[in-house]
C-alpha atoms as a PDB file:
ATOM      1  CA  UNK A   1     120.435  30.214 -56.084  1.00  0.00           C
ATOM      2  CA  UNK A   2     117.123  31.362 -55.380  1.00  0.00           C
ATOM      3  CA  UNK A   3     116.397  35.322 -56.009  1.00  0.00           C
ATOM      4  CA  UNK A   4     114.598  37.603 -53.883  1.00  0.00           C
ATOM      5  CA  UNK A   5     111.741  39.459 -54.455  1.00  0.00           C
ATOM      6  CA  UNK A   6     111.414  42.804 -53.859  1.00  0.00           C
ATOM      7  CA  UNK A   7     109.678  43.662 -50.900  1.00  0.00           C
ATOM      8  CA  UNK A   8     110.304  40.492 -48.836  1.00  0.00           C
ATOM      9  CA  UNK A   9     111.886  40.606 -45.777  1.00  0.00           C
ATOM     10  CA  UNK A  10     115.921  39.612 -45.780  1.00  0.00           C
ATOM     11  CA  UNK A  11     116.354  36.090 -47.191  1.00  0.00           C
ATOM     12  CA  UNK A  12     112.811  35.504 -46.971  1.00  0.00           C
ATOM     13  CA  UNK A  13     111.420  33.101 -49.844  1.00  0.00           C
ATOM     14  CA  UNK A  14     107.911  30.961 -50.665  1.00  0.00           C
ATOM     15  CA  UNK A  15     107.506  27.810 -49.649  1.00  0.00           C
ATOM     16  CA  UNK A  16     105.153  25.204 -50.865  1.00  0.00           C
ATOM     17  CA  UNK A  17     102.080  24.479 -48.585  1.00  0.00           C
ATOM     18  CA  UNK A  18      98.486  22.821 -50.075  1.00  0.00           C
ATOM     19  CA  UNK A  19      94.796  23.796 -49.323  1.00  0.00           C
ATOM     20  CA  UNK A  20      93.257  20.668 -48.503  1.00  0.00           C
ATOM     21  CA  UNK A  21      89.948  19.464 -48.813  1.00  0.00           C
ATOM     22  CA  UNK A  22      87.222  18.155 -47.200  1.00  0.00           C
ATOM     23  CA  UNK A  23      89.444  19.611 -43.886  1.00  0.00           C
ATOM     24  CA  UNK A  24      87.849  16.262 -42.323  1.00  0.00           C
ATOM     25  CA  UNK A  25      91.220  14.514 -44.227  1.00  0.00           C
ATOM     26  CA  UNK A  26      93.407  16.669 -43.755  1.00  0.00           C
ATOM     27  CA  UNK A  27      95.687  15.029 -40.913  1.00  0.00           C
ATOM     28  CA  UNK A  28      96.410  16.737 -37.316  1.00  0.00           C
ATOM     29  CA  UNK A  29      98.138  19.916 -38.269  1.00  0.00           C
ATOM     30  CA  UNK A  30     100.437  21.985 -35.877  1.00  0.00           C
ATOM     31  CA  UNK A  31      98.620  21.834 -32.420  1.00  0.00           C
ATOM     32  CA  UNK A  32      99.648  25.542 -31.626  1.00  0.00           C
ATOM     33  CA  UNK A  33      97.038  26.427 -33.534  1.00  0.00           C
ATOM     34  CA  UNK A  34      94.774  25.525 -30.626  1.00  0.00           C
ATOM     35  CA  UNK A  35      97.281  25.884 -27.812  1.00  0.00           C
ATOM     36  CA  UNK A  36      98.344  29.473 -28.737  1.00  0.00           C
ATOM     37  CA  UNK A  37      95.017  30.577 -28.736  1.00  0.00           C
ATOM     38  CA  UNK A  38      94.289  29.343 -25.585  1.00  0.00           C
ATOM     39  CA  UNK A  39      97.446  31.148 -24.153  1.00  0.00           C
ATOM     40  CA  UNK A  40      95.982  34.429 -25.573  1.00  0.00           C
ATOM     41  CA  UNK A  41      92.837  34.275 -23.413  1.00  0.00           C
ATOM     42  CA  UNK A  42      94.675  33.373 -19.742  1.00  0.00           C
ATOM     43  CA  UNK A  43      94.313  29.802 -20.320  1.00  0.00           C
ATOM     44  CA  UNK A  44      97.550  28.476 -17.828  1.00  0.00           C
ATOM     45  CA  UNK A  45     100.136  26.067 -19.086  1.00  0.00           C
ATOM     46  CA  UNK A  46     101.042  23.272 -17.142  1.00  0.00           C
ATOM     47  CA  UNK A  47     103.090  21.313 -19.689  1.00  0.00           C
ATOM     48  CA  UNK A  48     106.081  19.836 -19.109  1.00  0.00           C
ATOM     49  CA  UNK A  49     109.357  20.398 -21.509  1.00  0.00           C
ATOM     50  CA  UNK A  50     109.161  17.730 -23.814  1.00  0.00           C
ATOM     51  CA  UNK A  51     105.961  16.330 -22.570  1.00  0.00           C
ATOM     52  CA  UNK A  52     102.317  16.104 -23.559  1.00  0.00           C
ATOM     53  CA  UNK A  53     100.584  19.479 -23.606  1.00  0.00           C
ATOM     54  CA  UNK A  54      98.621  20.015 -20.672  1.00  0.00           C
ATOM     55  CA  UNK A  55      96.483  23.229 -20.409  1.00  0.00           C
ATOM     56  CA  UNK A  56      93.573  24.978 -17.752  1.00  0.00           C
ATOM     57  CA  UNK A  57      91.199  27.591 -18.025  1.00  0.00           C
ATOM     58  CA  UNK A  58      91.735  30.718 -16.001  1.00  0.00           C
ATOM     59  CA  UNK A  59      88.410  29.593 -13.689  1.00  0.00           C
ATOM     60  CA  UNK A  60      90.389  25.784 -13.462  1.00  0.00           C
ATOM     61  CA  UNK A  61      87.009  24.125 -14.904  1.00  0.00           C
ATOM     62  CA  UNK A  62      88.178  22.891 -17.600  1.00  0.00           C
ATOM     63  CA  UNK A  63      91.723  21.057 -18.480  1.00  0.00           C
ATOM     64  CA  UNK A  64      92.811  20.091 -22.363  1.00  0.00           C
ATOM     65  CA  UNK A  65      95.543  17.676 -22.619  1.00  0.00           C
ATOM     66  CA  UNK A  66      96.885  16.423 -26.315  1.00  0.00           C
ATOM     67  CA  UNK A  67      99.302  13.759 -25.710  1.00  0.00           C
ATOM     68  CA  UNK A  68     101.310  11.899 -28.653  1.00  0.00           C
ATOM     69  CA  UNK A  69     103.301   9.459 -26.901  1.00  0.00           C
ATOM     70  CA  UNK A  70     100.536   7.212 -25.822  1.00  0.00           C
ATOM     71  CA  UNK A  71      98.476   4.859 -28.118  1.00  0.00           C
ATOM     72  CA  UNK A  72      96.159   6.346 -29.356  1.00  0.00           C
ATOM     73  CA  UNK A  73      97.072   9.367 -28.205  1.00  0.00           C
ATOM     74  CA  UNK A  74      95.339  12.396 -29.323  1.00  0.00           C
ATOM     75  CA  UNK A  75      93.112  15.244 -27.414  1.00  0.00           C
ATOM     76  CA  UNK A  76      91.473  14.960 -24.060  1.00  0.00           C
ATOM     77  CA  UNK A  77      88.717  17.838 -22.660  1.00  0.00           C
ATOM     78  CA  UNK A  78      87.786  17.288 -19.153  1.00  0.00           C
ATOM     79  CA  UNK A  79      85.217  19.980 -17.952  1.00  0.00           C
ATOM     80  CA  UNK A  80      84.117  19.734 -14.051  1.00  0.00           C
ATOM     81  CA  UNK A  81      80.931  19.755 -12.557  1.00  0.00           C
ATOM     82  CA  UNK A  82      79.878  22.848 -11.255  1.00  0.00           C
ATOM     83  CA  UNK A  83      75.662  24.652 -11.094  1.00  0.00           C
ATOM     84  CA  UNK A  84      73.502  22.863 -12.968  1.00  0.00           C
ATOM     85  CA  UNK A  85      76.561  21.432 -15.726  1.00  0.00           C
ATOM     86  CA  UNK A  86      77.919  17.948 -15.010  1.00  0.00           C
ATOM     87  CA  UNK A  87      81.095  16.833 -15.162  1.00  0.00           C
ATOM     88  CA  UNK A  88      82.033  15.964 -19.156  1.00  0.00           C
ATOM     89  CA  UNK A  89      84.603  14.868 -21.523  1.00  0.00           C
ATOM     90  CA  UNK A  90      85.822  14.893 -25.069  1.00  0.00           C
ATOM     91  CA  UNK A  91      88.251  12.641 -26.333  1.00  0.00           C
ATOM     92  CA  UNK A  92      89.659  13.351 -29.842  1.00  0.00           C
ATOM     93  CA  UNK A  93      92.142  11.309 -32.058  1.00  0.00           C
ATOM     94  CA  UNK A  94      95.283  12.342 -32.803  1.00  0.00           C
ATOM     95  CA  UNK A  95      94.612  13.053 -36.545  1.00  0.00           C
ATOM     96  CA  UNK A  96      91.780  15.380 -35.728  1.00  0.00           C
ATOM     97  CA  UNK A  97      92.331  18.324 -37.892  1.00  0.00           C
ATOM     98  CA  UNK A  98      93.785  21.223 -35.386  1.00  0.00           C
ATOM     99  CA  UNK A  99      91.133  23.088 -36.991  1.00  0.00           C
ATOM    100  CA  UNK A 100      88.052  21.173 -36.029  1.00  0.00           C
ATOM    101  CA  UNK A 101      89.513  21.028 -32.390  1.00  0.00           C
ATOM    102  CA  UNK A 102      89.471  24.360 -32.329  1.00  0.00           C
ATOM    103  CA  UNK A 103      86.168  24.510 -33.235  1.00  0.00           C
ATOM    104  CA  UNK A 104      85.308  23.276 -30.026  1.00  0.00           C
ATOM    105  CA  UNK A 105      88.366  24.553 -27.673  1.00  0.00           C
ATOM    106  CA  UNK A 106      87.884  28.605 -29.080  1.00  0.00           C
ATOM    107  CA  UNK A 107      84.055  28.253 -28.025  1.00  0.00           C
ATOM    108  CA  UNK A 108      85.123  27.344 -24.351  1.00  0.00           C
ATOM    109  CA  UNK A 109      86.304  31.298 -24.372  1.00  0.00           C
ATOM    110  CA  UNK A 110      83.731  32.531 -26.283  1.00  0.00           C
ATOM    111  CA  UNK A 111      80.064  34.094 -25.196  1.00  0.00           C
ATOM    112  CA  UNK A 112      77.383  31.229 -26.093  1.00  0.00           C
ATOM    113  CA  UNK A 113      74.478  32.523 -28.734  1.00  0.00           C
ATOM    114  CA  UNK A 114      70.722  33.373 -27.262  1.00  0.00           C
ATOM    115  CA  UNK A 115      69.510  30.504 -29.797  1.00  0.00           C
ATOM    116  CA  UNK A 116      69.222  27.164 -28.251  1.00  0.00           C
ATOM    117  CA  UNK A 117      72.387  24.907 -29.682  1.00  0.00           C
ATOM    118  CA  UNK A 118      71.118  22.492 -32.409  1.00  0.00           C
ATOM    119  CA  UNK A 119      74.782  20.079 -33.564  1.00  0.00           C
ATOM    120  CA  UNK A 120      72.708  18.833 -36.507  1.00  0.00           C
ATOM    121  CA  UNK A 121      71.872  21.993 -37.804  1.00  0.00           C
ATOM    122  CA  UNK A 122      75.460  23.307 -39.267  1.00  0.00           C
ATOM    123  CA  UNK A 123      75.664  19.736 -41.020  1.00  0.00           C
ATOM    124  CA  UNK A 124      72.688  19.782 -42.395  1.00  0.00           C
ATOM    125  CA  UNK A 125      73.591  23.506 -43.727  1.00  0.00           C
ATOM    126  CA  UNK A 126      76.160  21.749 -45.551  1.00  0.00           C
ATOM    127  CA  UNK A 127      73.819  19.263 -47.245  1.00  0.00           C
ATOM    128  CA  UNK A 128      75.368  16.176 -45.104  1.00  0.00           C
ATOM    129  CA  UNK A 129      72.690  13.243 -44.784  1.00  0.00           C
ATOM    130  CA  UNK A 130      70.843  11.889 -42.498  1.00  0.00           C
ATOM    131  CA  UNK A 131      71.233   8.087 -42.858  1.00  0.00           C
ATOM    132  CA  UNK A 132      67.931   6.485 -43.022  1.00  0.00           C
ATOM    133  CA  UNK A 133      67.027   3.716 -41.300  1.00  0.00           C
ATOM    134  CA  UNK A 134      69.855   4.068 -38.636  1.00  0.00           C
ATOM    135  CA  UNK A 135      69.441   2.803 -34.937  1.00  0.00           C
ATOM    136  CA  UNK A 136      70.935   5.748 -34.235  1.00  0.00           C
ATOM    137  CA  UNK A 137      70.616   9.512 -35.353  1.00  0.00           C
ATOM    138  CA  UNK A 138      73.651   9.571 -37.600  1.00  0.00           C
ATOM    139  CA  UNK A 139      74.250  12.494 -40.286  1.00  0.00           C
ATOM    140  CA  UNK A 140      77.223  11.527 -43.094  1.00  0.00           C
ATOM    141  CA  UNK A 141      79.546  13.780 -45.053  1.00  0.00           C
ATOM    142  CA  UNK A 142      77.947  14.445 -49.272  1.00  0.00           C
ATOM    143  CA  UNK A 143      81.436  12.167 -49.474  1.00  0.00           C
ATOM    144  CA  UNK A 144      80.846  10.160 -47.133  1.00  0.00           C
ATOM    145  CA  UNK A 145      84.454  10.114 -45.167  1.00  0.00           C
ATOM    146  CA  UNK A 146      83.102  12.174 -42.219  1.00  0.00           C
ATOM    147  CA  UNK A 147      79.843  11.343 -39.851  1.00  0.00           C
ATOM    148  CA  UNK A 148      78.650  12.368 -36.388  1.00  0.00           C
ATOM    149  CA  UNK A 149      76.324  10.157 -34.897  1.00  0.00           C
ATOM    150  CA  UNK A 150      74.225  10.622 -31.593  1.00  0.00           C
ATOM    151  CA  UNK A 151      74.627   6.763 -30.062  1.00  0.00           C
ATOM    152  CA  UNK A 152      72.156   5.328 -27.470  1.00  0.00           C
ATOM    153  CA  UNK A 153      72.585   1.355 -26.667  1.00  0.00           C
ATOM    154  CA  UNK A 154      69.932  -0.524 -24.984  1.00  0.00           C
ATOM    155  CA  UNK A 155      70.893  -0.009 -21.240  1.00  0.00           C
ATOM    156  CA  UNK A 156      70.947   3.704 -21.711  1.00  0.00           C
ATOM    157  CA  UNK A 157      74.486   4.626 -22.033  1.00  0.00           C
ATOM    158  CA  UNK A 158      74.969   7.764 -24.595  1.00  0.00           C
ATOM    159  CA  UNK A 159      77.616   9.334 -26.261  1.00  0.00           C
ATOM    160  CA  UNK A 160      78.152  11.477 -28.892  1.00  0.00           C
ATOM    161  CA  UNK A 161      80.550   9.533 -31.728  1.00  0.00           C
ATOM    162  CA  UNK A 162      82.089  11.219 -34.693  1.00  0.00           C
ATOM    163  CA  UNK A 163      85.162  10.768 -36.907  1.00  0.00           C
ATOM    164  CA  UNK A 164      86.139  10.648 -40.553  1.00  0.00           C
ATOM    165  CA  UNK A 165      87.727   7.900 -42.471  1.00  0.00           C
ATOM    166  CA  UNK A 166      89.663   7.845 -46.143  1.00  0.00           C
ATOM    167  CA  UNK A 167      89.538   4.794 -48.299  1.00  0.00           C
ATOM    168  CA  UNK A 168      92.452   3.294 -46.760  1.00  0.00           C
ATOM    169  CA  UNK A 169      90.786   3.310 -43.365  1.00  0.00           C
ATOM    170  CA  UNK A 170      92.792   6.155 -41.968  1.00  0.00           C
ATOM    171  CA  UNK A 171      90.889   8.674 -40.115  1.00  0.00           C
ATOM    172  CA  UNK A 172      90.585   9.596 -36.774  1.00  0.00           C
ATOM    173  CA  UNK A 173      87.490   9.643 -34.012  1.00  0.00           C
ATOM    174  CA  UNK A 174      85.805  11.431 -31.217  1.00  0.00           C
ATOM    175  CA  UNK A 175      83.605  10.894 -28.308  1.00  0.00           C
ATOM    176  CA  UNK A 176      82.280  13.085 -26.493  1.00  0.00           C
ATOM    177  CA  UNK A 177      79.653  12.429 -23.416  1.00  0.00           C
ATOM    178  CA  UNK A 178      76.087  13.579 -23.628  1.00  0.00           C
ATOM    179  CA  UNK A 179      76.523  15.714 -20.876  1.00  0.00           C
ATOM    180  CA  UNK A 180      79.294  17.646 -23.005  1.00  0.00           C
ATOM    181  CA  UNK A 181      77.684  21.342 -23.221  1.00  0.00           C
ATOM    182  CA  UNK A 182      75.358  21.246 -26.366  1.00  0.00           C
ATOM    183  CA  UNK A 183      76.525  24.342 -27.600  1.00  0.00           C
ATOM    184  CA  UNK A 184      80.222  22.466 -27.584  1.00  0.00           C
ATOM    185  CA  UNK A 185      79.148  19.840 -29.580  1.00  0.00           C
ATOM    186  CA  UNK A 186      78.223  22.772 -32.259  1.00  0.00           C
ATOM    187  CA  UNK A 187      80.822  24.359 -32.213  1.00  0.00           C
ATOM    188  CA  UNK A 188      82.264  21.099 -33.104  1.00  0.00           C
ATOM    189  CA  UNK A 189      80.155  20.129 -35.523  1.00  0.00           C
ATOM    190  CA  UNK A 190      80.154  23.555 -36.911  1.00  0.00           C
ATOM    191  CA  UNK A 191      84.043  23.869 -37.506  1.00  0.00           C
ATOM    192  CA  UNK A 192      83.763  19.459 -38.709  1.00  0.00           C
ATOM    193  CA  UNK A 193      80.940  20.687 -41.432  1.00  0.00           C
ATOM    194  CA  UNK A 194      83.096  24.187 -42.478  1.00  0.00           C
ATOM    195  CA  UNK A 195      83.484  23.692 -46.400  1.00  0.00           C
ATOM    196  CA  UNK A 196      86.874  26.219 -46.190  1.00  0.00           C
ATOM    197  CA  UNK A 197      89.951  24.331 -46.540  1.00  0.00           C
ATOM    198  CA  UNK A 198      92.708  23.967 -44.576  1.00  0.00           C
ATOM    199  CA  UNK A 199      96.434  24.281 -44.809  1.00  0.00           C
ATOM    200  CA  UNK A 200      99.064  21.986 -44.539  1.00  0.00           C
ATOM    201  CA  UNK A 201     102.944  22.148 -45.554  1.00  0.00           C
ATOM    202  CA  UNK A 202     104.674  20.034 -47.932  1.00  0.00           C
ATOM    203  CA  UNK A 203     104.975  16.850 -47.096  1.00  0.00           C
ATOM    204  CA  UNK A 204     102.033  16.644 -44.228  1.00  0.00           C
ATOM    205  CA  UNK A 205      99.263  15.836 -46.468  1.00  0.00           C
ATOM    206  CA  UNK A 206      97.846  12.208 -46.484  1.00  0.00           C
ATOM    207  CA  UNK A 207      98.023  10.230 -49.469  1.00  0.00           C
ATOM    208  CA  UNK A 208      94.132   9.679 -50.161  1.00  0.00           C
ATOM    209  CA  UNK A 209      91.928   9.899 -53.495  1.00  0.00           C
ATOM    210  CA  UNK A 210      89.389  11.515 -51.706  1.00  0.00           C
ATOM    211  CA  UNK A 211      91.284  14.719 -50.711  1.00  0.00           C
ATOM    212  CA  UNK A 212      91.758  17.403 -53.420  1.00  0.00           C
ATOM    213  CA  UNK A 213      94.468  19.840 -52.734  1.00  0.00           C
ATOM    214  CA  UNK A 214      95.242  23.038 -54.077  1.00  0.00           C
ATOM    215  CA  UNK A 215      99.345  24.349 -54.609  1.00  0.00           C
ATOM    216  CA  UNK A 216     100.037  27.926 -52.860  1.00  0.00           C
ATOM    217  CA  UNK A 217     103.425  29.226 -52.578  1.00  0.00           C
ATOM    218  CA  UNK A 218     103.474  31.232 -48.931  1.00  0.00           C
ATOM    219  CA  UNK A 219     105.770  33.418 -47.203  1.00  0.00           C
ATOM    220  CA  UNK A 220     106.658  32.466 -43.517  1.00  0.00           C
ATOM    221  CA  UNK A 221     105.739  35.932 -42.395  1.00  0.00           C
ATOM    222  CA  UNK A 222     102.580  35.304 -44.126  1.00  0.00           C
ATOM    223  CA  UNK A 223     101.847  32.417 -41.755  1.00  0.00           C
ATOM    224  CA  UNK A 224     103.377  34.481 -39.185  1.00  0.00           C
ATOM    225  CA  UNK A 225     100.991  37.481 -39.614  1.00  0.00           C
ATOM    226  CA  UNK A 226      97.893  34.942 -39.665  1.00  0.00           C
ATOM    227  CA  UNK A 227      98.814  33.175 -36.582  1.00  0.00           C
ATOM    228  CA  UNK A 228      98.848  36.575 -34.845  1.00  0.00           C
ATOM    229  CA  UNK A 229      95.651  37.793 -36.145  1.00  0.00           C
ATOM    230  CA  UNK A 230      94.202  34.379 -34.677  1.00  0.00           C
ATOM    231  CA  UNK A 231      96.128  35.425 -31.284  1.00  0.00           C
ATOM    232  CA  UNK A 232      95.303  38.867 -31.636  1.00  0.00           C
ATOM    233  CA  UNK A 233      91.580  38.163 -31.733  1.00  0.00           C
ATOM    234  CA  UNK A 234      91.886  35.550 -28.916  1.00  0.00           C
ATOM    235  CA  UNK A 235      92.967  38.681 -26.740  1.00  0.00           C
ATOM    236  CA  UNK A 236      89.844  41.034 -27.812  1.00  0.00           C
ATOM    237  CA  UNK A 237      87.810  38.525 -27.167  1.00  0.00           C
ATOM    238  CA  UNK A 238      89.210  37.942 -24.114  1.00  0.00           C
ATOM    239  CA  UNK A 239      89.336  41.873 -23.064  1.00  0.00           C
ATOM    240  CA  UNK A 240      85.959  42.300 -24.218  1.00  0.00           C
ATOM    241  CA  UNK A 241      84.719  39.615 -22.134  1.00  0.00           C
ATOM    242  CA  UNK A 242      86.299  41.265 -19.184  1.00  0.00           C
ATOM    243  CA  UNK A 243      85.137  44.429 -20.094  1.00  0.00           C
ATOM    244  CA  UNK A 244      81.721  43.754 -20.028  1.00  0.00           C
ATOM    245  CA  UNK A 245      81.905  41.311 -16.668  1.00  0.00           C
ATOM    246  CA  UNK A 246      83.824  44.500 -14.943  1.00  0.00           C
ATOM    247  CA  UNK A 247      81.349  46.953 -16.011  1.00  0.00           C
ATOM    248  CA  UNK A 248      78.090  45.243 -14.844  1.00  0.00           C
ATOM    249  CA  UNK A 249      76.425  47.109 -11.736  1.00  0.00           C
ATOM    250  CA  UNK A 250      77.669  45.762  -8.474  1.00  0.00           C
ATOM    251  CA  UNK A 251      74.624  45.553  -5.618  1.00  0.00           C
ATOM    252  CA  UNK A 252      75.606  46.233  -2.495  1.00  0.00           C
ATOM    253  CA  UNK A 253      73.411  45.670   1.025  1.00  0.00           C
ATOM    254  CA  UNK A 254      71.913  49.162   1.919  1.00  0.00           C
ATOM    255  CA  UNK A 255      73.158  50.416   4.944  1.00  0.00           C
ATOM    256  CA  UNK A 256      70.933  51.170   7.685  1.00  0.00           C
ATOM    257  CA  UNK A 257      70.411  53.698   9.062  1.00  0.00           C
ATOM    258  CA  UNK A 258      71.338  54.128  12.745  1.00  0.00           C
ATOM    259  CA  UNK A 259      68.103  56.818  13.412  1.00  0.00           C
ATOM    260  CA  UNK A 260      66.301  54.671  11.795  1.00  0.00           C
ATOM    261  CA  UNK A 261      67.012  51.338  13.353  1.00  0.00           C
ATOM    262  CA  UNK A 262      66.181  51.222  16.601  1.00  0.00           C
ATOM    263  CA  UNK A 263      68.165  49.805  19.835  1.00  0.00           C
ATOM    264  CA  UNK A 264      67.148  46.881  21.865  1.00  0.00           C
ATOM    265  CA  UNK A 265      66.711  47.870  25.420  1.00  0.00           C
ATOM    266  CA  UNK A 266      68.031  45.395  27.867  1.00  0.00           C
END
């Protein structure tokens, strides 16, 4: 029988997860990582029980679905047309890391940066390649199991094309279109490129020579108090963002004056 610690909460006790890397590998992971977050800043759910998550941002713009029934299955972003933003989409395979989706899914809530968005320059931070002499501008992984790849064929058609593949062939990819907000695509790229780890329990790590992984015993109300934190700073975000949309000066039409504003005489 295992013994307690003291300290831990009632029949609490470690279990075995791993720190994977490159988090490009590193399988699918529990999609409430992405989903709860979205629930923390007003995002509505629309899934059914035992059906594909379905989800929509407060200002109904944008709709992410993750569906693992169908084949492929995986993620699907639809963002409408509205201003000056087309319509766009993002469709990501089901053994996307949860953490590189929400690379892309938190920045949908979050204020965009001043700077111009650049997706090449977080990968190239991370001393990934370019690969010379390619029809296309493609930038590769210093392992080379992970690209992103800006693809242009002949009669104009564009998307943006990334993915990451072992050396049994098991990976996953993503398209996304080129009208997909630029500063999306680096958020993307940003969270593809991170050189952190991820974590995944026992028994949900792929078997592949290329990933190293690292043995941590963890308490579930360890991963309990991290998923809050995440949720917790989904909701300031979200509250600041309010905050500051609430507190910008409302113009109103002046009133005229009735001396001054004189009567037509019939």
């Amino acid at each position: 029988m295992k013994k307690k610690r003291q300290g831990w909460g009632p029949a609490e006790f470690p279990q075995q997860h791993y720190l994977v890397h490159p988090r490009a590998l590193a399988g699918g992971g529990d999609i409430r990582h992405v989903s709860e977050y979205l629930r923390a800043t007003g995002w509505k759910d629309n899934s059914k029980r035992g059906g594909p998550l379905a989800m929509e941002s407060p200002d109904r713009m944008v709709r992410i679905a993750y569906d693992p029934y169908t084949q492929p299955g995986g993620w699907t972003i639809h963002g409408k047309a509205s201003g000056h933003q087309d319509e766009w989409w993002a469709v990501l395979g089901q053994q996307t890391p949860v953490e590189v989706v929400a690379g892309l899914t938190d920045a949908l809530n979050q204020p965009r940066s001043a700077h111009a968005p650049n997706a090449w320059a977080p990968l190239h931070e991370q001393r990934w390649r370019d690969k010379p002499n390619a029809r296309h501008p493609t930038a590769t992984s210093p392992d080379g199991s992970a690209w992103l790849q800006y693809h242009q064929t002949p009669d104009g058609t564009a998307m943006w094309w990334s993915g990451a593949k072992d050396e049994h062939g098991n990976g996953w990819v993503a398209q996304f279109t080129p009208t997909t907000p630029m500063h999306l695509v680096q958020a993307f790229s940003t969270a593809l490129a991170s050189p952190e780890p991820v974590m995944r329990p026992l028994g949900c790590v792929p078997q592949s020579a290329r990933i190293r992984t690292t043995s941590v015993s963890v308490l579930p109300s360890e991963v309990s108090a991290w998923q809050q934190a995440r949720i917790t700073a989904a909701r300031a975000t979200t509250w600041a963002r309010n905050s500051a949309r609430s507190s910008r000066p409302h113009t109103t039409a002046r009133p005229h004056s009735r001396a001054s504003t004189p009567r037509a005489r019939r």
